[in-house]
Protein backbone atom coordinates (compact mmCIF):
# COMPACT_ATOMS: atom_id res chain seq x y z
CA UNK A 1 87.33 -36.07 170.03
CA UNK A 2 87.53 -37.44 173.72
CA UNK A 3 84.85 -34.40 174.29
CA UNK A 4 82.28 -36.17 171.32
CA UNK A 5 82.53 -39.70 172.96
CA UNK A 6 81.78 -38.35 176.82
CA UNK A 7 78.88 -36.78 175.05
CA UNK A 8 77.85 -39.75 173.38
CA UNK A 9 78.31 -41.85 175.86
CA UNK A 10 76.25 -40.02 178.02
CA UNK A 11 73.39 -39.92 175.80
CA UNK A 12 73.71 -43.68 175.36
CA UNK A 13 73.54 -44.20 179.22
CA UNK A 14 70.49 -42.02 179.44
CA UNK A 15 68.19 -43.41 176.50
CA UNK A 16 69.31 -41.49 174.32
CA UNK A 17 70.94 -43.66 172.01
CA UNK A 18 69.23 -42.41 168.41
CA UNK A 19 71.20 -38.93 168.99
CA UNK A 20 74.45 -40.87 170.36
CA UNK A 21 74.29 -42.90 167.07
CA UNK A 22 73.79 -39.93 164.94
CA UNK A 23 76.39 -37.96 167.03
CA UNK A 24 79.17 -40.83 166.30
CA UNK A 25 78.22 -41.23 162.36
CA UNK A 26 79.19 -38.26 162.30
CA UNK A 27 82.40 -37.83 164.13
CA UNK A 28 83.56 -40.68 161.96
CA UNK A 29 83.26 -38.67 158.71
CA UNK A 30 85.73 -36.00 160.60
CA UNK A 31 87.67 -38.55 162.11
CA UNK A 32 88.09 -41.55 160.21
CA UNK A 33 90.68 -42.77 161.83
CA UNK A 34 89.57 -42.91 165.63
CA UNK A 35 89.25 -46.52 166.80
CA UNK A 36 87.59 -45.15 169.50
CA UNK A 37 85.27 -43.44 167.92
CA UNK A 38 84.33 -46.76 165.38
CA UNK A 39 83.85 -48.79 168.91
CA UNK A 40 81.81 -46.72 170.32
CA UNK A 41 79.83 -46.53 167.22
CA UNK A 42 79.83 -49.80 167.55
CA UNK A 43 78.60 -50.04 170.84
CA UNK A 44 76.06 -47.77 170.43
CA UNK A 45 74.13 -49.62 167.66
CA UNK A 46 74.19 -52.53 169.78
CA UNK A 47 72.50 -50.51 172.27
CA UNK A 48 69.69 -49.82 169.79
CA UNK A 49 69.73 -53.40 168.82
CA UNK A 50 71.30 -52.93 165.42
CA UNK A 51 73.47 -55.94 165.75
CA UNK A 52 74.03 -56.57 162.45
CA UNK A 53 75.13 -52.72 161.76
CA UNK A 54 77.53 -52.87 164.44
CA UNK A 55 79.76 -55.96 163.21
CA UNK A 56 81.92 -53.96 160.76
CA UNK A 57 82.36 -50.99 163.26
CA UNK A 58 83.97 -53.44 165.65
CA UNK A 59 85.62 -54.64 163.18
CA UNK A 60 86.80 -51.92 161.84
CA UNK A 61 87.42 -50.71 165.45
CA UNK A 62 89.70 -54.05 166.22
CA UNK A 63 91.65 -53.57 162.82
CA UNK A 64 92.74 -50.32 164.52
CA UNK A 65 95.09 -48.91 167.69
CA UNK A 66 92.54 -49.13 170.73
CA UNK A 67 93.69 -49.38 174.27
CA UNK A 68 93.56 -52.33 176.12
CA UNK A 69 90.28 -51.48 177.84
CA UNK A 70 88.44 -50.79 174.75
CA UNK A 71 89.93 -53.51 172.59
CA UNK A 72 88.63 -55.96 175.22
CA UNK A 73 85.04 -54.39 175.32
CA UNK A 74 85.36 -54.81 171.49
CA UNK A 75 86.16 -58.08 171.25
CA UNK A 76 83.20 -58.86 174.01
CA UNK A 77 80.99 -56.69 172.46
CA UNK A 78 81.67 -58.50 168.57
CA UNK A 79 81.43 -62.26 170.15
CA UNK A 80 78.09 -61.06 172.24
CA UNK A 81 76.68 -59.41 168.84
CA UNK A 82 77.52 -62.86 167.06
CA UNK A 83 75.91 -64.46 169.57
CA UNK A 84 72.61 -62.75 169.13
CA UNK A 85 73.17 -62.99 165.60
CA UNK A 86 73.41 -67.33 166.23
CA UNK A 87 77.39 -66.74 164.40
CA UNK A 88 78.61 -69.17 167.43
CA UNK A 89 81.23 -70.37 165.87
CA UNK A 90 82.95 -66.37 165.33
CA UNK A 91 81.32 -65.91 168.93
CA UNK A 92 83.31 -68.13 170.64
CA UNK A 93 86.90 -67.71 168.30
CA UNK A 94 86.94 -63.93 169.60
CA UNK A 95 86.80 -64.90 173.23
CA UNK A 96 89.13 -67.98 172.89
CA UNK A 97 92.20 -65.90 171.13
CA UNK A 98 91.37 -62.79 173.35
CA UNK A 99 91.83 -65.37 176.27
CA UNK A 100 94.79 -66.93 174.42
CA UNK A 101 96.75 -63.90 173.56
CA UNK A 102 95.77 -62.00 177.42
CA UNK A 103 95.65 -64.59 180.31
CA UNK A 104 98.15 -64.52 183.22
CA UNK A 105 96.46 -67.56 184.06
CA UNK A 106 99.45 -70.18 183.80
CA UNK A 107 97.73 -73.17 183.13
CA UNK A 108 95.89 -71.42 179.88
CA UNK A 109 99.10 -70.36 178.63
CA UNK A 110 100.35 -73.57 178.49
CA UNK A 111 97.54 -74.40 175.99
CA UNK A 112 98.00 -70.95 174.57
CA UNK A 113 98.92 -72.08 171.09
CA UNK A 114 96.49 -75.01 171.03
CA UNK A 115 93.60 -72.50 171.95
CA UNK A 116 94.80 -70.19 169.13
CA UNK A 117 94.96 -72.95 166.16
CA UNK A 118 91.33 -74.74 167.38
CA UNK A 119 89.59 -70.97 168.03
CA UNK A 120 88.10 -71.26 164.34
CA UNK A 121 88.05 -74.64 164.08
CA UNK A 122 85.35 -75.19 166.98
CA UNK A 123 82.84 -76.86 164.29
CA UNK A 124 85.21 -79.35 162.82
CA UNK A 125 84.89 -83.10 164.17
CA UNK A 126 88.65 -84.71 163.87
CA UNK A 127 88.41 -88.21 162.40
């Protein structure tokens, strides 16, 4: 399957993203259960500015066993497609636990669990 991504990935990064996108759909009905392969699906209807086809394949991507590279380019790749799709409020929550739950930065982790409970509560005025 490694060989089907290169391939698509190298049609994405040279226009081609229609045959990437047709390329992944249909990997996925061979291997269902490559969270690779649902990420870069993912990825690649972004590319074609399909943003609203693309949330459940990072989802579905993030639900599953991706290395730490890719889950990160999910999780930016989800809160940028929220963005564009004016979802702030998810936009933001998927950056703020993926900062939460990966920092090395000290001073975050000290607000670690404060950044965690507040994440999806970014709309809500205390009173």
């Amino acid at each position: 399957m490694d060989h089907m991504i290169e391939k698509a990935s190298q049609l994405r990064h040279t226009g081609q993203a229609k045959e990437a996108r047709k390329l992944l759909l249909e990997a996925l009905e061979q291997e269902p259960k490559d969270a690779e392969l649902w990420y870069q699906t993912a990825w690649t209807h972004d590319s074609l500015g399909l943003e609203r086809e693309a949330v459940p394949f990072y989802e579905k991507s993030l639900g599953m066993a991706l290395s730490a590279e890719s889950r990160r380019g999910a999780i930016l790749g989800l809160s940028s497609t929220y963005r564009v799709l004016g979802e702030y409020g998810k936009a933001m929550e998927g950056l703020l636990m993926e900062l939460a739950e990966t920092t090395a930065d000290i001073s975050i982790q000290e607000y670690s669990r404060a950044i965690q409970y507040y994440a999806d509560k970014l709309d809500q005025i205390e009173e």
